[in-house]
C-alpha atoms as a PDB file:
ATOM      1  CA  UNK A   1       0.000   0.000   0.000  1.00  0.00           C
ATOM      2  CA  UNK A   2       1.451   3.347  -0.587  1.00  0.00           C
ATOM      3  CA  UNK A   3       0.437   6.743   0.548  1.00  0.00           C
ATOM      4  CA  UNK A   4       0.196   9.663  -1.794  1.00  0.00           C
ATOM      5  CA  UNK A   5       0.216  13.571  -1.320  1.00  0.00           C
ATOM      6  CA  UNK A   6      -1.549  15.610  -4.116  1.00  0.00           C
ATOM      7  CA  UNK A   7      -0.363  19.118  -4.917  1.00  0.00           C
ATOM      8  CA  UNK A   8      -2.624  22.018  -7.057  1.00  0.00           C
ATOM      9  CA  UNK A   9      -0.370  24.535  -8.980  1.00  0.00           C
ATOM     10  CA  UNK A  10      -1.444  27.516 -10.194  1.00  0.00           C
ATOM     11  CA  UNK A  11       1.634  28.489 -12.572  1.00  0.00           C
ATOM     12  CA  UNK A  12       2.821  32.521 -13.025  1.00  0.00           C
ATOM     13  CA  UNK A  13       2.777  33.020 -16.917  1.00  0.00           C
ATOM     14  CA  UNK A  14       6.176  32.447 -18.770  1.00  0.00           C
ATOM     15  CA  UNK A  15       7.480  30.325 -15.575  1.00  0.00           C
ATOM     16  CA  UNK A  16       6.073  26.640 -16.919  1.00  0.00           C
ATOM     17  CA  UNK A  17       9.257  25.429 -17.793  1.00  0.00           C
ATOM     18  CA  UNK A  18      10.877  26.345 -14.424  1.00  0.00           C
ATOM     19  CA  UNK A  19       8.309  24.891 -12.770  1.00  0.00           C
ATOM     20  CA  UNK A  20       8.457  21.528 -14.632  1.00  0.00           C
ATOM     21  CA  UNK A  21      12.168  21.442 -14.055  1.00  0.00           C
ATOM     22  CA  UNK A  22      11.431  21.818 -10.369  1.00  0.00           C
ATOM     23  CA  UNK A  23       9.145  19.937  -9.630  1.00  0.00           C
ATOM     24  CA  UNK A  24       9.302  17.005 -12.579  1.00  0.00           C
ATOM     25  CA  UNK A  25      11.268  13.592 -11.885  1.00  0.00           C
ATOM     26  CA  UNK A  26      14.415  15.479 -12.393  1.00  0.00           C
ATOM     27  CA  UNK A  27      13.707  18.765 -10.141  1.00  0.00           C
ATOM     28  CA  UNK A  28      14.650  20.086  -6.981  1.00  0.00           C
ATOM     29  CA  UNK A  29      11.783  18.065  -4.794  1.00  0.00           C
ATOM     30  CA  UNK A  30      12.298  14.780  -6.016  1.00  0.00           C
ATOM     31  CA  UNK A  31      16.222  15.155  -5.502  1.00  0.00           C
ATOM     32  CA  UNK A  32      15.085  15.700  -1.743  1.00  0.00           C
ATOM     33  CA  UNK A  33      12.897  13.312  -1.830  1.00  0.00           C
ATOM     34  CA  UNK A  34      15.198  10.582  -3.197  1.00  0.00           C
ATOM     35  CA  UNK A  35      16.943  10.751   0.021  1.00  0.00           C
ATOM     36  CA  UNK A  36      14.528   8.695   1.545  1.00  0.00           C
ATOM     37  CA  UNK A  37      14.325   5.249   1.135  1.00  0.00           C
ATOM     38  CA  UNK A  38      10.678   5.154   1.728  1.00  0.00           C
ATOM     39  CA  UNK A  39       9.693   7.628  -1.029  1.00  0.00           C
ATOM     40  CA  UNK A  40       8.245   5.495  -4.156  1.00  0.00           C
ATOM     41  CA  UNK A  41       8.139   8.754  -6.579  1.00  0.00           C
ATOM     42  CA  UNK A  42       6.212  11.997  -8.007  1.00  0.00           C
ATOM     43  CA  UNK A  43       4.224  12.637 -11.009  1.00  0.00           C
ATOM     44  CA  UNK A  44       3.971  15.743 -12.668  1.00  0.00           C
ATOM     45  CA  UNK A  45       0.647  16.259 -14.322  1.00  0.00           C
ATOM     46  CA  UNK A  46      -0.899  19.452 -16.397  1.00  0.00           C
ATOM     47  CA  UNK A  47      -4.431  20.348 -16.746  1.00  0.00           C
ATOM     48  CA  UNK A  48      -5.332  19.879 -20.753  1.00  0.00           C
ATOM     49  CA  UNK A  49      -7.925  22.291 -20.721  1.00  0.00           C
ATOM     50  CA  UNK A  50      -6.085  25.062 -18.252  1.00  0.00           C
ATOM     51  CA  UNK A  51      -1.899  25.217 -19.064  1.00  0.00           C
ATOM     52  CA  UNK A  52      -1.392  26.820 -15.884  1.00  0.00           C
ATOM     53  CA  UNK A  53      -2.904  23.849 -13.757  1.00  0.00           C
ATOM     54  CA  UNK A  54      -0.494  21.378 -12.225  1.00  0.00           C
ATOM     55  CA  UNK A  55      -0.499  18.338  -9.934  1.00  0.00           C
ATOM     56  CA  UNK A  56       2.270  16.746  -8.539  1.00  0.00           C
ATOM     57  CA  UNK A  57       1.387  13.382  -6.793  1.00  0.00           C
ATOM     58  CA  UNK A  58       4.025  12.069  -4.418  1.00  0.00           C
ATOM     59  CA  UNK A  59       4.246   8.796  -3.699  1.00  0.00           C
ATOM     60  CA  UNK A  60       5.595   7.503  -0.103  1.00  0.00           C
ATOM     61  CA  UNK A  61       5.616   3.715   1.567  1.00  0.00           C
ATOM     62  CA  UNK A  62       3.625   5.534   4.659  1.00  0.00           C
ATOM     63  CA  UNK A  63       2.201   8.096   6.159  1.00  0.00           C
ATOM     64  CA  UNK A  64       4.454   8.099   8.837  1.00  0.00           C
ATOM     65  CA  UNK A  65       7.689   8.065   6.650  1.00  0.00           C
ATOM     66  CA  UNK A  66       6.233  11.196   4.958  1.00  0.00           C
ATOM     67  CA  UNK A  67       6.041  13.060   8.229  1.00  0.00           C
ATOM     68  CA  UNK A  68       9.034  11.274   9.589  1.00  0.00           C
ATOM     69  CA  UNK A  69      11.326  12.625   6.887  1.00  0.00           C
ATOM     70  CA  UNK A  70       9.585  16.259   7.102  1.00  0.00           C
ATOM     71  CA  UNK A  71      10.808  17.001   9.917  1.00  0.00           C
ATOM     72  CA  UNK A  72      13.943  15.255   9.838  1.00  0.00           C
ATOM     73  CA  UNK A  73      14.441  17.696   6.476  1.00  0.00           C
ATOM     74  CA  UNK A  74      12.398  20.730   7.277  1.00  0.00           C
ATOM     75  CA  UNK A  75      15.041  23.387   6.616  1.00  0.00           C
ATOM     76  CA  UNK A  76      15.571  21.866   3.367  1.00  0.00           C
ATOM     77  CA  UNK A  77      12.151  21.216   2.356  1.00  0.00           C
ATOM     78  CA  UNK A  78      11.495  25.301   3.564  1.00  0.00           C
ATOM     79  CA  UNK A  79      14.397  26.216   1.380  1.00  0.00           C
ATOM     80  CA  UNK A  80      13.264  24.577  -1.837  1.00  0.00           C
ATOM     81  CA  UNK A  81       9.534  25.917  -1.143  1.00  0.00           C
ATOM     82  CA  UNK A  82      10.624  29.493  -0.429  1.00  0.00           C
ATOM     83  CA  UNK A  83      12.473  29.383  -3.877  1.00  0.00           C
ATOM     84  CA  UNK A  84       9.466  27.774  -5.693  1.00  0.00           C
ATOM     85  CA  UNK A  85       7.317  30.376  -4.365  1.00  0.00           C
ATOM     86  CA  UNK A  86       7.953  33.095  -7.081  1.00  0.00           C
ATOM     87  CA  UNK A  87       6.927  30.359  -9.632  1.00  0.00           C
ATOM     88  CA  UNK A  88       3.109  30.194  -8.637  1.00  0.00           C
ATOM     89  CA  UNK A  89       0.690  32.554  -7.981  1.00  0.00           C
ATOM     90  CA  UNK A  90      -1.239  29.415  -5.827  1.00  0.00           C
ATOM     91  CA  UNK A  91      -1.062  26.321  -4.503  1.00  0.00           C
ATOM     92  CA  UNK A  92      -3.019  24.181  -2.051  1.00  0.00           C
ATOM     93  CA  UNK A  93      -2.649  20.480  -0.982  1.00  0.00           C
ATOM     94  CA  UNK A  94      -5.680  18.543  -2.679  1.00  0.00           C
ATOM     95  CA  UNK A  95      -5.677  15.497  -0.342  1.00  0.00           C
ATOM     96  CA  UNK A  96      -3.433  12.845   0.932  1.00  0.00           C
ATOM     97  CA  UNK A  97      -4.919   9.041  -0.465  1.00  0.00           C
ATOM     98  CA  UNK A  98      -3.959   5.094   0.562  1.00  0.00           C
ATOM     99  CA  UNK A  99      -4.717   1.968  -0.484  1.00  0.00           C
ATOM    100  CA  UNK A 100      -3.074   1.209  -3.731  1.00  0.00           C
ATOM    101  CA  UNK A 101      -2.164  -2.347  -4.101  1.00  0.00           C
ATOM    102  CA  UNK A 102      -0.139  -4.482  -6.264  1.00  0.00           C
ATOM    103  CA  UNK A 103       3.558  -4.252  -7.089  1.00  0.00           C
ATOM    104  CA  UNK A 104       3.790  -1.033  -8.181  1.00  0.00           C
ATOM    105  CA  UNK A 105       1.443   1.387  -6.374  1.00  0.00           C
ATOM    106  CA  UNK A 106       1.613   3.985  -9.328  1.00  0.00           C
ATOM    107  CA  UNK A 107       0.325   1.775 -11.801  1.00  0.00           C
ATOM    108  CA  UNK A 108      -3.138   2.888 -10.986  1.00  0.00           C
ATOM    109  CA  UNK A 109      -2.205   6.528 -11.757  1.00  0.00           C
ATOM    110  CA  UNK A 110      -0.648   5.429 -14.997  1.00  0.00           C
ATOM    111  CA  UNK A 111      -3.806   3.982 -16.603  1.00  0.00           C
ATOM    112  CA  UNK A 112      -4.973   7.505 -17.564  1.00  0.00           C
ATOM    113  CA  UNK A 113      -2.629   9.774 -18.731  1.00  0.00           C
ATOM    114  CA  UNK A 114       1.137   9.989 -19.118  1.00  0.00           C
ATOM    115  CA  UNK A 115       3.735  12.352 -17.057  1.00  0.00           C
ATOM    116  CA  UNK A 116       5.005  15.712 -18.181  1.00  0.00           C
ATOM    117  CA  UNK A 117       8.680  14.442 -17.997  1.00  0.00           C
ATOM    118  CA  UNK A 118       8.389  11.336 -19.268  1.00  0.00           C
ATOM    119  CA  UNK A 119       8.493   8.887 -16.687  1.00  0.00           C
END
């Protein structure tokens, strides 16, 4: 079972590459993130109908890793969001979800639309 953490962007005009450097597979967060043996992975995901919409959906083994490694990495995970700031002009956490089963817990995401970055 994994645990996932869902992310709305609203994206400044003429910052939509930035932002998908930062916060795709290759960006900033996930490089944090990586240092944690119990994160899975994140998605990147744009709105079709609004180009300034973005999800991110992180993946973690557990709730209590999640929190367990924010704290243990708040300075760094303030850092990278004061930074990211100038790139939106919102952003609000949608929901945190469980219950995904099967080997690969993202597989369910998959199913309906493909990453921004290609993973």
């Amino acid at each position: 079972m994994a645990y996932v953490i869902i992310w709305e962007f609203r994206v400044r005009s003429g910052m939509q590459k930035r932002f998908e450097e930062a916060y795709g597979s290759h960006g900033q967060w996930v490089g944090l993130f990586e240092q944690d043996p119990a994160y899975i992975r994140t998605d990147l995901i744009q709105d079709v109908r609004e180009a300034s919409r973005y999800l991110t959906l992180d993946f973690w083994a557990s709730e209590a890793a999640y929190e367990a490694f924010r704290e243990s990495r708040k300075d760094e995970y303030k850092g990278i969001d004061a930074g990211c700031e100038q790139m939106t002009e919102a952003e609000r956490e949608v929901g945190r979800f469980s219950g995904f089963h099967g080997d690969d817990p993202a597989a369910v995401w998959r199913r309906g639309y493909a990453p921004l970055d290609g993973a």
